[in-house]
Protein backbone atom coordinates (compact mmCIF):
# COMPACT_ATOMS: atom_id res chain seq x y z
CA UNK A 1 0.00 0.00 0.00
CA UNK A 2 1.19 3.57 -0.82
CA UNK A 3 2.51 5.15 2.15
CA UNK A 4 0.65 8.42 1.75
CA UNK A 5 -2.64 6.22 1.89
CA UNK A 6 -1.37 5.15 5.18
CA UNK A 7 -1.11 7.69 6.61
CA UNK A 8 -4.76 9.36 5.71
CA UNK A 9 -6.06 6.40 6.10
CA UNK A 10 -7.38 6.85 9.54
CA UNK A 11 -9.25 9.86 8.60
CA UNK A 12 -10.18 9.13 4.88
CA UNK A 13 -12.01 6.10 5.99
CA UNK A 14 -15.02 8.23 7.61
CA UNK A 15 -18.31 9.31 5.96
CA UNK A 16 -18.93 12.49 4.72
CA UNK A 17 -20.10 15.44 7.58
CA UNK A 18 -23.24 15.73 6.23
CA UNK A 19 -24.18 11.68 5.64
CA UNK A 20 -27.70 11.56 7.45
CA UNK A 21 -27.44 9.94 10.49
CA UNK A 22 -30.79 11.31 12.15
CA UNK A 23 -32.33 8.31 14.13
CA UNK A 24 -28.78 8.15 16.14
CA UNK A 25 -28.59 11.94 16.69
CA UNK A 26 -31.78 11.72 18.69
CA UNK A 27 -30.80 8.71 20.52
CA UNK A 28 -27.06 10.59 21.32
CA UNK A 29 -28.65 13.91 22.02
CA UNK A 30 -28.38 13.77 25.70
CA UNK A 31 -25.90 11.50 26.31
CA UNK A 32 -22.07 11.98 26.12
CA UNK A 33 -20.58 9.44 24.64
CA UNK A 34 -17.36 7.67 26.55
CA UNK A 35 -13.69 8.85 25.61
CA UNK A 36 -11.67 5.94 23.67
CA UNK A 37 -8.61 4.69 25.32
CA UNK A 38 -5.40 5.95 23.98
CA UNK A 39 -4.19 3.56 21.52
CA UNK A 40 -0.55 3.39 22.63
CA UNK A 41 -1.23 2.84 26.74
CA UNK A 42 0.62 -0.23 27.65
CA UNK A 43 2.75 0.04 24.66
CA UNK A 44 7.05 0.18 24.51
CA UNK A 45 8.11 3.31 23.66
CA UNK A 46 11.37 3.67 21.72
CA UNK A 47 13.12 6.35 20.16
CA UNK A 48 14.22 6.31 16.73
CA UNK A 49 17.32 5.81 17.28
CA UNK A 50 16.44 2.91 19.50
CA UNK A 51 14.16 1.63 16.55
CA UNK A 52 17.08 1.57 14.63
CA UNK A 53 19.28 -0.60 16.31
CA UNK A 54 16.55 -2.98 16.88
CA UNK A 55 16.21 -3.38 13.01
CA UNK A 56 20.42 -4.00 12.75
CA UNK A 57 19.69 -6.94 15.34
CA UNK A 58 16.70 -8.56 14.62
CA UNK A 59 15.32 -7.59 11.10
CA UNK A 60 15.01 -10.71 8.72
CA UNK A 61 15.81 -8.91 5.63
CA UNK A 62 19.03 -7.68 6.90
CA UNK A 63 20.06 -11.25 8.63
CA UNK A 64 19.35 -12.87 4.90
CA UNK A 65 22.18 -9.97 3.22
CA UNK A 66 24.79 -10.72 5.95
CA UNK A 67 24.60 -14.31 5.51
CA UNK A 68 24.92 -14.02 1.63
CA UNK A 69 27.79 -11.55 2.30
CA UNK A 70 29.46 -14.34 4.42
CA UNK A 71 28.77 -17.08 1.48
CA UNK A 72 30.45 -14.60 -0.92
CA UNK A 73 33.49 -14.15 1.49
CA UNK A 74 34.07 -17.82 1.98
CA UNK A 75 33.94 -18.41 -1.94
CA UNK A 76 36.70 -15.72 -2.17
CA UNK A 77 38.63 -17.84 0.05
CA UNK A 78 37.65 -21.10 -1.58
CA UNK A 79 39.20 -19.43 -4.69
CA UNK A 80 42.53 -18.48 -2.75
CA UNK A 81 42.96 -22.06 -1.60
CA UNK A 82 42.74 -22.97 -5.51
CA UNK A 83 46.67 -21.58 -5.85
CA UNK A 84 48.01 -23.89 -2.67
CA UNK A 85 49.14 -27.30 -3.19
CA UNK A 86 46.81 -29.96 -1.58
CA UNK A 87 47.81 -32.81 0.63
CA UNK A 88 46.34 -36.06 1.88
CA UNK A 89 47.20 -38.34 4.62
CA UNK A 90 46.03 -42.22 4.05
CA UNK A 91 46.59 -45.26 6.33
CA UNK A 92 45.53 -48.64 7.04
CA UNK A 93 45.58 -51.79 9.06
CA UNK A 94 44.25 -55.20 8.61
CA UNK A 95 44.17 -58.92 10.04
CA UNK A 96 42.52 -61.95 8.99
CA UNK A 97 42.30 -65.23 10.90
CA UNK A 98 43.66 -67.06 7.61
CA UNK A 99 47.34 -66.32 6.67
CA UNK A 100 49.03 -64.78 3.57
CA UNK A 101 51.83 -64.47 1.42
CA UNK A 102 53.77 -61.51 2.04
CA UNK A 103 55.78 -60.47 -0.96
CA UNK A 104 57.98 -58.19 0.95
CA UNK A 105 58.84 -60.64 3.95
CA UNK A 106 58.98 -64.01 1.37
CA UNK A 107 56.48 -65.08 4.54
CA UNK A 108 53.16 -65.54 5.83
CA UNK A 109 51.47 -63.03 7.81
CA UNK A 110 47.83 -62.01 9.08
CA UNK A 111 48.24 -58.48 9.87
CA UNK A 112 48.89 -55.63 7.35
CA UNK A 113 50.04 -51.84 8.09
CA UNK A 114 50.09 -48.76 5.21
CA UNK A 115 50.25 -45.34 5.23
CA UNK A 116 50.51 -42.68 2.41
CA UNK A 117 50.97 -39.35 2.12
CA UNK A 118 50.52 -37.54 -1.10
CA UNK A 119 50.59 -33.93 -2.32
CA UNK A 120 49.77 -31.76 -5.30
CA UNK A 121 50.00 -28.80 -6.97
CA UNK A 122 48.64 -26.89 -10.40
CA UNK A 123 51.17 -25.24 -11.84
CA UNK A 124 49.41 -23.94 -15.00
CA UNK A 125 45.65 -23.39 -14.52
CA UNK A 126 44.20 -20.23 -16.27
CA UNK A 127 40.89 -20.66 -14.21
CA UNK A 128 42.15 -20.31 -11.06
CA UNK A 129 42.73 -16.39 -12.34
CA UNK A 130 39.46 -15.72 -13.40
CA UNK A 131 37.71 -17.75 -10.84
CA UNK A 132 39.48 -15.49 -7.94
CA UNK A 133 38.99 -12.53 -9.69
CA UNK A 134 34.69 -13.32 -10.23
CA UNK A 135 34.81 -14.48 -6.22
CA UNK A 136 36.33 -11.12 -5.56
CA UNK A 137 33.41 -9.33 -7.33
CA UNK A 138 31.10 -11.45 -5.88
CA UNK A 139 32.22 -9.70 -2.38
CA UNK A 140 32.15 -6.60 -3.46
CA UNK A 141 28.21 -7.08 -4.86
CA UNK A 142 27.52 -9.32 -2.02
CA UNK A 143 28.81 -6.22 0.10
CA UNK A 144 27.06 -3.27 -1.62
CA UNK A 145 24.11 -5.44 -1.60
CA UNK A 146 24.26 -5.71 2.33
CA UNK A 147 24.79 -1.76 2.36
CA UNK A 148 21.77 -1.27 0.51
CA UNK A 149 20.02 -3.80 2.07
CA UNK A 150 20.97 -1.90 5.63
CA UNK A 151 19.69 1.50 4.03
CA UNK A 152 16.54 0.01 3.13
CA UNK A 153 15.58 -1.37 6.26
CA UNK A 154 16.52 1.90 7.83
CA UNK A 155 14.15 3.49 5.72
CA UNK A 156 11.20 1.12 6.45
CA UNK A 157 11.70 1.52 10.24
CA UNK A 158 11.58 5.22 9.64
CA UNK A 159 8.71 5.28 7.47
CA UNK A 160 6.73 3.08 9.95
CA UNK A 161 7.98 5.26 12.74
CA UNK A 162 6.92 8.31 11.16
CA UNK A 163 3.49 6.46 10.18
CA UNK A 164 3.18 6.04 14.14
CA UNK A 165 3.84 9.59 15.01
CA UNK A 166 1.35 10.72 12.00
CA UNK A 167 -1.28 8.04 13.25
CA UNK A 168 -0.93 9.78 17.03
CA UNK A 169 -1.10 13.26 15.17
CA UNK A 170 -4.70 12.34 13.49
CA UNK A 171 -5.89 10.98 16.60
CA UNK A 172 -5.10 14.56 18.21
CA UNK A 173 -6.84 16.33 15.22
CA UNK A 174 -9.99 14.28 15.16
CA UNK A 175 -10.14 14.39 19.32
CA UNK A 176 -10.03 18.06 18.71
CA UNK A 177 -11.91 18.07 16.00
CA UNK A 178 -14.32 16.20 19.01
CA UNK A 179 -13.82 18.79 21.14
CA UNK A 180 -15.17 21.21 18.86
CA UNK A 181 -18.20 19.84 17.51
CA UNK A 182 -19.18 19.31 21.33
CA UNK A 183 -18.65 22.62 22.08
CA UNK A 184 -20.97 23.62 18.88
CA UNK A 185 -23.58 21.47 20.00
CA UNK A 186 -23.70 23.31 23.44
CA UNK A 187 -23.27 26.36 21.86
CA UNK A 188 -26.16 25.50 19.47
CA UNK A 189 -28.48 24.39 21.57
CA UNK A 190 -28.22 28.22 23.88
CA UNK A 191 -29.05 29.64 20.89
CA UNK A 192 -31.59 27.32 20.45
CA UNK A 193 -33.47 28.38 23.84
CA UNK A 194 -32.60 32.07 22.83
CA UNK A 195 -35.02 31.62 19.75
CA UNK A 196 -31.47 32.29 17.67
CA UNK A 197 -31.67 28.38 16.20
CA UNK A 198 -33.59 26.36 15.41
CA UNK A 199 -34.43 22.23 16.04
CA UNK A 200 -32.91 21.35 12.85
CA UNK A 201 -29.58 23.45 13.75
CA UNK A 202 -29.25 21.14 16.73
CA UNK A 203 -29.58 18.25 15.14
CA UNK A 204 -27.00 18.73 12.47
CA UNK A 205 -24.91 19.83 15.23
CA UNK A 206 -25.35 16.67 16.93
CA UNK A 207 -24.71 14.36 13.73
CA UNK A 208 -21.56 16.08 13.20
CA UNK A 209 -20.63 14.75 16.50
CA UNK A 210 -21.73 11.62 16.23
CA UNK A 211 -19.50 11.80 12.81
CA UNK A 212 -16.62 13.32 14.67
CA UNK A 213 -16.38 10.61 17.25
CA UNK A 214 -16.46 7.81 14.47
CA UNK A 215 -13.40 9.31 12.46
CA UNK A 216 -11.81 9.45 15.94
CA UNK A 217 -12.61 5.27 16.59
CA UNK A 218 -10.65 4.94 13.49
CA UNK A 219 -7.99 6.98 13.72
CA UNK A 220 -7.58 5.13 16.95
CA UNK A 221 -7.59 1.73 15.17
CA UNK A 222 -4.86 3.13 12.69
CA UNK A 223 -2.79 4.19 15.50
CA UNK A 224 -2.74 0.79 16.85
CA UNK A 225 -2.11 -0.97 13.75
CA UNK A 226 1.00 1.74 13.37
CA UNK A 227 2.51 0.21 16.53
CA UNK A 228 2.27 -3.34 15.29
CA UNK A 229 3.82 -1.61 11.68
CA UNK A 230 6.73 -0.91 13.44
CA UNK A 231 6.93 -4.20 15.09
CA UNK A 232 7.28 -5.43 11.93
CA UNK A 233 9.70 -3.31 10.73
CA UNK A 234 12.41 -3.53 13.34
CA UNK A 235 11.83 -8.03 13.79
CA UNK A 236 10.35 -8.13 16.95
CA UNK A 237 6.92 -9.71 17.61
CA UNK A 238 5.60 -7.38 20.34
CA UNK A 239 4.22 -3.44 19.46
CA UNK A 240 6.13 -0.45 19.47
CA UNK A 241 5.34 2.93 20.05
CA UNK A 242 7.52 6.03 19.24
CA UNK A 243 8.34 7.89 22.47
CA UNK A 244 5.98 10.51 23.58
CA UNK A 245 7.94 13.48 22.23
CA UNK A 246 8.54 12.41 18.99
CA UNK A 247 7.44 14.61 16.26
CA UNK A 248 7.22 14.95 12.44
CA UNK A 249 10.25 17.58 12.82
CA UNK A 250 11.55 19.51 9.44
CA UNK A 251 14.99 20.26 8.74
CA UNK A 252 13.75 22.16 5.55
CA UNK A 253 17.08 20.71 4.25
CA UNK A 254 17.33 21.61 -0.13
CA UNK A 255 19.49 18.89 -1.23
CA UNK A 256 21.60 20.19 -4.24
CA UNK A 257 20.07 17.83 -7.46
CA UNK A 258 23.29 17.76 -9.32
CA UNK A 259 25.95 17.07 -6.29
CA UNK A 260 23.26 14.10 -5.02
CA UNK A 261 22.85 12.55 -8.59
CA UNK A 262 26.70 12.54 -9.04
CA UNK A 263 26.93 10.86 -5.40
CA UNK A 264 24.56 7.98 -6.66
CA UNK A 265 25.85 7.66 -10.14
CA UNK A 266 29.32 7.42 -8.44
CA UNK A 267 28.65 5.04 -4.58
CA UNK A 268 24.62 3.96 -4.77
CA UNK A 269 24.67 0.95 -3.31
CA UNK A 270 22.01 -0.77 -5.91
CA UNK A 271 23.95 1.02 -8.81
CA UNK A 272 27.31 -0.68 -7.01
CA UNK A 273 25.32 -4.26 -6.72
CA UNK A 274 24.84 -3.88 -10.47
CA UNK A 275 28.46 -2.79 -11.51
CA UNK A 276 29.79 -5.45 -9.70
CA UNK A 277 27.83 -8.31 -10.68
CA UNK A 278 28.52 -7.54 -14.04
CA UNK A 279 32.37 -7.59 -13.73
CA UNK A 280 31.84 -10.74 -11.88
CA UNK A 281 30.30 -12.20 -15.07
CA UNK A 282 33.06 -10.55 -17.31
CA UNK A 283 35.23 -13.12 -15.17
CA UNK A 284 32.98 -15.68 -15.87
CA UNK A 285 33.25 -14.85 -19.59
CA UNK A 286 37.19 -15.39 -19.10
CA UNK A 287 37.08 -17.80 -16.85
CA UNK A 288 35.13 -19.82 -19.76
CA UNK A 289 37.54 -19.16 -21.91
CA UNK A 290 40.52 -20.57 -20.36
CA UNK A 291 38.50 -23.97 -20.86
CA UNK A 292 40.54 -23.84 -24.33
CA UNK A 293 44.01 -23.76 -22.59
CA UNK A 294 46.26 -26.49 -21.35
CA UNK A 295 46.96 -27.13 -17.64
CA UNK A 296 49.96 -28.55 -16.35
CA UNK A 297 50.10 -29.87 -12.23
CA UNK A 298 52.64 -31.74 -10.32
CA UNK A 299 51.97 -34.78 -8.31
CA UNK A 300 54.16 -36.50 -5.55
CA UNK A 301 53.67 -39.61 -2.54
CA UNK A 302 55.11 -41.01 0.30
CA UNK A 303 53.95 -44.63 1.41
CA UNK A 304 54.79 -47.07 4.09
CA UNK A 305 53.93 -50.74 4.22
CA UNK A 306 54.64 -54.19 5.92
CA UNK A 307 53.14 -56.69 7.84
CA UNK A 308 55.38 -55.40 10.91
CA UNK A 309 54.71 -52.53 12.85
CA UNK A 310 56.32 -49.74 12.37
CA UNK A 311 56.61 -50.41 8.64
CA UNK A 312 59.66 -50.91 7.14
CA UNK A 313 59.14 -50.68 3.09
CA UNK A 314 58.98 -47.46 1.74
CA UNK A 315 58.33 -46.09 -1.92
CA UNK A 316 57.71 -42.79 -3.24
CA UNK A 317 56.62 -41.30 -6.19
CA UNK A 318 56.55 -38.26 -8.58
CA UNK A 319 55.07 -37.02 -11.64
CA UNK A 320 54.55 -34.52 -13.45
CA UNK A 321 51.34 -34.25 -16.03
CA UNK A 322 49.43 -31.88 -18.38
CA UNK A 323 46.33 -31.53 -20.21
CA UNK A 324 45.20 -29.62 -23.37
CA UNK A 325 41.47 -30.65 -24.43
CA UNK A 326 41.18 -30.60 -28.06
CA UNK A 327 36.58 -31.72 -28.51
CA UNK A 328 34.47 -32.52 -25.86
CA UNK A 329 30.95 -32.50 -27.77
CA UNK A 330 30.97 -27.95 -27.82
CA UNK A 331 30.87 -28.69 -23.85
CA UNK A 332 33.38 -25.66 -23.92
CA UNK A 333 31.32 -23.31 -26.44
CA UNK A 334 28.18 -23.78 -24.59
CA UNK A 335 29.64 -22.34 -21.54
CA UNK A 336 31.44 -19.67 -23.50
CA UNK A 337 28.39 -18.75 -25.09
CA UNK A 338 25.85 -18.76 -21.67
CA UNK A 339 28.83 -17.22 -19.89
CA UNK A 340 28.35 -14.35 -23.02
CA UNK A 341 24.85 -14.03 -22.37
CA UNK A 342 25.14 -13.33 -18.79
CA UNK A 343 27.29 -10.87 -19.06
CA UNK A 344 24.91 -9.11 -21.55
CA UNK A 345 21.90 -9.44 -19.22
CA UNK A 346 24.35 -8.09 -16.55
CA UNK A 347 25.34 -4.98 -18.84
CA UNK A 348 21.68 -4.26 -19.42
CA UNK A 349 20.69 -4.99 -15.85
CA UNK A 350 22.94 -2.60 -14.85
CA UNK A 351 21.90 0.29 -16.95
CA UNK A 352 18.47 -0.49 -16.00
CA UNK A 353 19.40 -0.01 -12.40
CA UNK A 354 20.86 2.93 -13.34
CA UNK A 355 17.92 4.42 -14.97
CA UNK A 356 15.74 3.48 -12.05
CA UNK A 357 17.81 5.22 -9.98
CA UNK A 358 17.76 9.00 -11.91
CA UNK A 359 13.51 8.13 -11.78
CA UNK A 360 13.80 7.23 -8.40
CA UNK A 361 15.98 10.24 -7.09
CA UNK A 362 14.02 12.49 -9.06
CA UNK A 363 10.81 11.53 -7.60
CA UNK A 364 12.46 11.58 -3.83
CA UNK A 365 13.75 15.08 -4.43
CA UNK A 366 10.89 16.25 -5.84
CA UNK A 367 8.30 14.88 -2.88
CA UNK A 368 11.63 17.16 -0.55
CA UNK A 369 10.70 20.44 -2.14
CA UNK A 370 7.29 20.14 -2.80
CA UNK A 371 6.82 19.62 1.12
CA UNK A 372 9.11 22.07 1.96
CA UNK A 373 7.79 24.93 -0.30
CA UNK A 374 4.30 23.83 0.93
CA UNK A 375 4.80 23.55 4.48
CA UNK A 376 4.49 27.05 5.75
CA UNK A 377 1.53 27.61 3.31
CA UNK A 378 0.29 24.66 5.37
CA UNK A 379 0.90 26.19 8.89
CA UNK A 380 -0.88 29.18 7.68
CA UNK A 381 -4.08 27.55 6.06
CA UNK A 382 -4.26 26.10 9.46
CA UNK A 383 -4.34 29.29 11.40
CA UNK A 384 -6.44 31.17 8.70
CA UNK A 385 -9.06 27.79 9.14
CA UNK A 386 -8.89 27.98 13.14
CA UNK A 387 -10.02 32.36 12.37
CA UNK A 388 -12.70 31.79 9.82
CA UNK A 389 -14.08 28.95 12.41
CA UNK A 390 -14.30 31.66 15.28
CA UNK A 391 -15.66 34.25 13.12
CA UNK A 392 -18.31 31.79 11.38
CA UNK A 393 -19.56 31.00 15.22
CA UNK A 394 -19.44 35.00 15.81
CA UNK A 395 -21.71 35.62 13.02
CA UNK A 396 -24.15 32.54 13.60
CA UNK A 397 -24.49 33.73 16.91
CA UNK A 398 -25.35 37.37 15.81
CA UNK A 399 -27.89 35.38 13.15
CA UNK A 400 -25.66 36.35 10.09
CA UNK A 401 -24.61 32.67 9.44
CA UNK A 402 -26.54 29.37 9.27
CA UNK A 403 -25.34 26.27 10.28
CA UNK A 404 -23.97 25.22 6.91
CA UNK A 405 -21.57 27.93 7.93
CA UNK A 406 -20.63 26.60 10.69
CA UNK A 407 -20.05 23.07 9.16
CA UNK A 408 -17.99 23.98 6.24
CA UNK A 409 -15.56 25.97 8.75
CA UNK A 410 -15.32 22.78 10.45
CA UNK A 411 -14.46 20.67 7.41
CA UNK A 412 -12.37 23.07 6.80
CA UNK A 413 -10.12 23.41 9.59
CA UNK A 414 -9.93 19.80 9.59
CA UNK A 415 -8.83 19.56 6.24
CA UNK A 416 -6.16 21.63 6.75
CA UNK A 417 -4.88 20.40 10.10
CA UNK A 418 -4.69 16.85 8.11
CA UNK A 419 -2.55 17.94 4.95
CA UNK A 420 -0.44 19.92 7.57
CA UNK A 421 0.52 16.33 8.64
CA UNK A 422 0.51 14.75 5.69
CA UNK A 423 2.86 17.31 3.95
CA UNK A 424 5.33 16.89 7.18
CA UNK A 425 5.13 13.49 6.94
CA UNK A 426 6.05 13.55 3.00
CA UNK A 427 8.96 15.56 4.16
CA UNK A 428 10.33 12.90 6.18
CA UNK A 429 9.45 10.18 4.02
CA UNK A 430 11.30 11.89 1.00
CA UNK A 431 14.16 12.31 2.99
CA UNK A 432 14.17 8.66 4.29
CA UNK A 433 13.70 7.47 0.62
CA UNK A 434 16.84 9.46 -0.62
CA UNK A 435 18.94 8.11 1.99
CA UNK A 436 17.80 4.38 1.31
CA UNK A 437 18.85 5.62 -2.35
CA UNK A 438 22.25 7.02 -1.90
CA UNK A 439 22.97 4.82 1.31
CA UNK A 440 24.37 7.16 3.90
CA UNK A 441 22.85 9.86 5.78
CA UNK A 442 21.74 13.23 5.04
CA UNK A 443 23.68 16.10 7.12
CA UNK A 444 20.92 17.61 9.50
């Protein structure tokens, strides 16, 4: 789900103000309704920071990239081992009830001892090269894909801990927005008895509370859910709730476009995963064709054996041996070619990553400065809305407004408190997003 939905989505999910509701208005008229239980009560609260270093310990995602990154490192050293000689150590012992010749003794024995210890080493083996040098940018994808992998599960815990603080931001707005509609109900209803109102004035009054206190219930529910969000987001299996003081803060930072699309061309850690994985198949590519060159490895033994113990007859051995394959049924072109073709797929991958990544900058440092240039504008719609409210009551109450009046001040003022929050919490989320993108943090 989009994240700006989730945010709204506590608020977007009630009916309209003016959605009849009379049969419950006259059954609420009198009675005041109980307050909901704060959503977070009971809950952890962390900071972000906190939230943070939860996700490095426990998040699945990033446990899943370190392990590959390990994988990648122990193939690098598989491929090191490749250019050391190899040894073996073999030994034996036997006895049978029934006798035998022994050829070394001229004799009969039932017992029989061995050992053998043999070595060797490749002295010309063009794979070895090309198989190190793939391993090596295996680590280095492995690597940038663990850096981007940490980025992006930084940016998830900050979305969802943003998400909570928005969710505990609506629920203030729509218990104000409560607040208010109770207050115009009482306010209604004296000017009812004054002969300034009338029944039907009272009435809408009252659905718009009734209205009020559902979009409040759910705003409630999507504060809870947040907590379990962010849960999610950092591993664990319990809630979490940001800390009390925690707020959709602006920096109002203006990232320069061309210095941050230079850092990404030149360090992005998906852009780097790409790069690397397609010099990894170039050594594949080479690595393939070193199939058509000879090889050339020395062998060499040490053995023991008798039917006495220790053994007394020794041997050894050395040779020397080669190998230059001339057909073996286009074995060697098929993996040239497929070894071709994924370094092709590689090439494009990577300049589709690449393209992704202008879109993807482009759109995070757009969401930046559209928040910030509409931020204040935001502020101030909410304090105009809050004035035109207090002078819409002024003038009902001096018979120069009707209760329409009233109610589209109220819609109003709501509106704006809302997109207030939803523009700060764009703000954050665009700056989240373009750190996930560049992997490293923005100065403050």
């Amino acid at each position: 789900m989009n994240s700006r939905n989730v945010v709204v989505r506590a608020v977007m999910t009630v009916g309209s103000l003016l959605a009849p509701c009379a049969t419950l208005a006259v059954a609420q008229e009198r009675e005041e309704p109980p307050e909901v239980e704060a959503a977070f009560e009971g809950v952890r609260a962390v900071t972000l920071e906190e939230a943070l270093e939860l996700a490095r310990t426990n998040a699945p995602t990033l446990e899943r990239s370190a392990s590959a990154l390990q994988i990648a490192r122990y193939d690098e050293l598989s491929a090191w081992g490749s250019f050391l000689p190899s040894a073996s150590l073999s030994y034996g012992y036997s006895n049978s009830s029934s006798a035998r010749l022994d050829p070394t003794s001229q004799g009969f024995s039932t017992t029989n001892y061995s050992a053998r210890v043999t070595g060797s080493l490749d002295l010309l083996d063009w794979q070895r090269m090309s198989g190190l040098k793939e391993a090596r940018r295996g680590v280095d994808a492995s690597s940038a894909q663990y850096r981007q992998t940490r980025y992006q599960t930084a940016e998830a815990v900050k979305v969802a801990y943003y998400n909570a603080v928005a969710s505990r931001e609506l629920v203030r707005v729509e218990a104000e927005r409560v607040q208010r509609q109770r207050d115009q109900l009482s306010f209604v209803d004296q000017q009812l008895q004054l002969g300034r109102a009338t029944r039907s004035d009272v009435l809408r009054s009252q659905v718009d509370l009734n209205n009020a206190l559902v979009a409040l219930l759910n705003a409630e529910n999507a504060q809870r859910a947040s907590t379990y969000g962010l849960a999610e987001a950092v591993g664990l299996r319990e809630p979490l709730a940001p800390e009390p003081s925690a707020e959709l803060e602006v920096d109002a930072i203006m990232p320069d476009r061309e210095r941050i699309v230079g850092q990404a061309l030149a360090e992005a850690p998906g852009l780097t995963t790409a790069r690397a994985q397609a010099e990894a198949t170039e050594a594949a590519v080479t690595s393939a064709k070193s199939a058509y060159l000879p090889t050339l490895s020395l062998s060499g033994g040490w053995a023991w054996s008798n039917s006495d113990f220790p053994p007394e007859n020794r041997s050894w051995s050395l040779s020397l041996s080669g190998n230059l394959p001339l057909f073996n049924g286009f074995g060697r072109e098929a993996q040239l070619y497929s070894a071709q073709a994924r370094r092709d797929q590689a090439r494009a991958d990577e300049r589709a990553t690449e393209l992704s990544l202008r879109s993807d900058l482009d759109s995070a440092l757009g969401t930046i400065e559209a928040a910030v240039a509409s931020i204040d504008l935001a502020e101030q719609t909410v304090e105009l809305s809050a004035e035109d409210l207090r002078v819409s009551r002024e003038r009902y109450r001096l018979g120069l407004a009707t209760i329409l009046d009233l109610q589209s001040a109220q819609i109003t003022l709501r509106e704006a408190e809302v997109d207030l929050i939803q523009r700060r919490f764009d703000y954050r989320l665009g700056i989240a997003r373009l750190e996930a993108i560049l992997g490293r943090e923005l100065p403050s």
